[in-house]
Protein backbone atom coordinates (compact mmCIF):
# COMPACT_ATOMS: atom_id res chain seq x y z
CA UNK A 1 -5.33 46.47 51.23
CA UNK A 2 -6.86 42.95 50.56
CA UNK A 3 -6.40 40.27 47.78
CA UNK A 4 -8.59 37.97 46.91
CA UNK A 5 -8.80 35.08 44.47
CA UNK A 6 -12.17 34.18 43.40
CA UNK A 7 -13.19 30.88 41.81
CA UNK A 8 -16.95 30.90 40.11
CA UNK A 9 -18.29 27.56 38.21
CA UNK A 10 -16.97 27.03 34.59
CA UNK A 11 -18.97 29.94 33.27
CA UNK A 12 -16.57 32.52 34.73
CA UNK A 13 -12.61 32.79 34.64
CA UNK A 14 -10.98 32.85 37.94
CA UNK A 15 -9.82 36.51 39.10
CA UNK A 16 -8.20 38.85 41.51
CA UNK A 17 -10.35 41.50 43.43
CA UNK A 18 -8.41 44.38 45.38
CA UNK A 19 -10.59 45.95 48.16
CA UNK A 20 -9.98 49.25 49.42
CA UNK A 21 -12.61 50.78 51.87
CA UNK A 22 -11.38 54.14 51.20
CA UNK A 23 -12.49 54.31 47.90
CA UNK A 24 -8.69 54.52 47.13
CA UNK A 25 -7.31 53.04 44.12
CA UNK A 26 -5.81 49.24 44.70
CA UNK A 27 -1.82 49.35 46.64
CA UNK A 28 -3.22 53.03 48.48
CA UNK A 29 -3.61 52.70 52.12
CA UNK A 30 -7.13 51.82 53.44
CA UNK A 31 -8.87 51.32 56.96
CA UNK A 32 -11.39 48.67 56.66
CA UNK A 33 -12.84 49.95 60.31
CA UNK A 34 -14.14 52.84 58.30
CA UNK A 35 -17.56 51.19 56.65
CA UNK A 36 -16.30 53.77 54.06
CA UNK A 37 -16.96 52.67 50.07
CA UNK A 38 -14.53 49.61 48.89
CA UNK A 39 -13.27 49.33 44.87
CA UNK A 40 -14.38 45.45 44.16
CA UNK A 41 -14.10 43.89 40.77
CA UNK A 42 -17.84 42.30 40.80
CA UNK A 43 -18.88 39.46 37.62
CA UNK A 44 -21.64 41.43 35.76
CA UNK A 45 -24.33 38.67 36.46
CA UNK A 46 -23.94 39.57 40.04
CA UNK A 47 -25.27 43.52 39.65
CA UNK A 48 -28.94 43.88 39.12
CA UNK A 49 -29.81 46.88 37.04
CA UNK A 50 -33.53 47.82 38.08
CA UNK A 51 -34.00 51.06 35.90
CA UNK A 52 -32.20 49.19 32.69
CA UNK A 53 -36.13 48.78 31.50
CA UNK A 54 -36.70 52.24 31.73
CA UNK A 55 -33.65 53.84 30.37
CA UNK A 56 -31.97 53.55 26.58
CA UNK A 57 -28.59 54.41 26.19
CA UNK A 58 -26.56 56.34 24.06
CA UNK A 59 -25.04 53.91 21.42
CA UNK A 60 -22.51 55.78 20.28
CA UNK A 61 -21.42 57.01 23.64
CA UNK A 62 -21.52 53.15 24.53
CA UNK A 63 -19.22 52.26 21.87
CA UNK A 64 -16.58 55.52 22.41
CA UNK A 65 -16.28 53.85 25.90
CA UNK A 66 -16.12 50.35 24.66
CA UNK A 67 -12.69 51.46 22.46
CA UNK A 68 -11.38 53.02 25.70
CA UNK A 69 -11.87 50.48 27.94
CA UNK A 70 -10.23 47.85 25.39
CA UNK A 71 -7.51 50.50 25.36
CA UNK A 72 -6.87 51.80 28.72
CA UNK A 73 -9.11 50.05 31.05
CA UNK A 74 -12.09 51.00 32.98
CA UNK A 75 -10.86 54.86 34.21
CA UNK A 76 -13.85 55.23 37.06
CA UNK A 77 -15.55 52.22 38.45
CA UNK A 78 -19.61 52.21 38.80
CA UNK A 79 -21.55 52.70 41.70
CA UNK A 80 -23.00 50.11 43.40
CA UNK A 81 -25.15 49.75 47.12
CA UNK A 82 -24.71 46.58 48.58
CA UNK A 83 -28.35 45.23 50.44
CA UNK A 84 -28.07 41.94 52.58
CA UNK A 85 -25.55 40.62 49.87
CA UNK A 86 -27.35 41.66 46.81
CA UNK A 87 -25.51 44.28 44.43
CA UNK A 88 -27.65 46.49 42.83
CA UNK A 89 -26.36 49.27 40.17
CA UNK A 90 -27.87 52.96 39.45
CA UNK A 91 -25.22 54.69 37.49
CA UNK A 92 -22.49 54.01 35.03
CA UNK A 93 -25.40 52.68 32.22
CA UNK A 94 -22.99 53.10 29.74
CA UNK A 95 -20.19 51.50 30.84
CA UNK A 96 -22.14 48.41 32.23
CA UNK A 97 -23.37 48.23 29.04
CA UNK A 98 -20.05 48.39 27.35
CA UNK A 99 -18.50 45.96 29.66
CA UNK A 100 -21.08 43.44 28.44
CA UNK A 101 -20.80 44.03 24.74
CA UNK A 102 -17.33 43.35 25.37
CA UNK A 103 -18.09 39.96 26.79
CA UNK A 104 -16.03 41.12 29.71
CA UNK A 105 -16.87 39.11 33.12
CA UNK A 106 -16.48 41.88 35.59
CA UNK A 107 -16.07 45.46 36.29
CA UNK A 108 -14.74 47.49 39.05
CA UNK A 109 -17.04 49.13 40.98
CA UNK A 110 -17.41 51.50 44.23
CA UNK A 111 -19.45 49.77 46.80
CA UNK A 112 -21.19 50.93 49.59
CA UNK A 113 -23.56 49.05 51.99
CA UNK A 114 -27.05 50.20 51.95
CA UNK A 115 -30.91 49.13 53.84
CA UNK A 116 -33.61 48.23 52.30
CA UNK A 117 -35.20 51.65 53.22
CA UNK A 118 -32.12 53.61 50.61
CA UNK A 119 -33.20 50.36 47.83
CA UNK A 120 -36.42 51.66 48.02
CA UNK A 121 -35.35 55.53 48.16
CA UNK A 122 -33.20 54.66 44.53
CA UNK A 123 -36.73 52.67 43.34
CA UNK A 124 -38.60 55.51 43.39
């Protein structure tokens, strides 16, 4: 398992990120060789959400997971493809969306590396 420190300009807080190419939850044993998923805490800024235009979500669904994530964390992270270092996010609508109305910087998500070709397959 990796730690990192990251440091981002004044707008963010400085904060750990545990990798784990297993998709294995942070301290569980993990074989970067793999090209397997890895858990990453990502800032939200850094995700874009192409289908957030098209979609509406369910508000009080939102907020149930807003009062469990101030209470017991963030349970199952997002998924996210990585494309020549762009992070772009599919699923987990509602608890993007509760992350941010929680003014919270970052959330853990499940990244795997994608092409362009599987962007444009999730586009469509």
């Amino acid at each position: 398992m990796a730690n990192f420190l990251l440091r981002f300009p004044t707008t963010f807080r400085s904060f750990s990120a545990s990798a784990s190419s297993n998709g294995s939850p942070p301290g569980s044993r993990s074989n970067p060789e793999s090209g397997g998923p890895m858990i990453v805490e990502l800032p939200l800024d850094k995700i874009k959400r192409p289908l957030m235009r098209t979609r509406t979500n369910d508000a009080t669904k939102v907020k149930e997971l807003m009062d469990s994530i101030q209470e017991i964390g963030l349970q199952v992270p997002i998924d996210v493809i990585e494309v020549d270092g762009a992070y772009y996010g599919f699923s987990g609508c509602h608890r993007y969306e509760a992350h941010q109305r929680l003014g919270l910087p970052t959330i853990r998500c499940k990244v795997r590396r994608g092409t362009k070709e599987t962007l444009r397959h999730h586009l469509r």
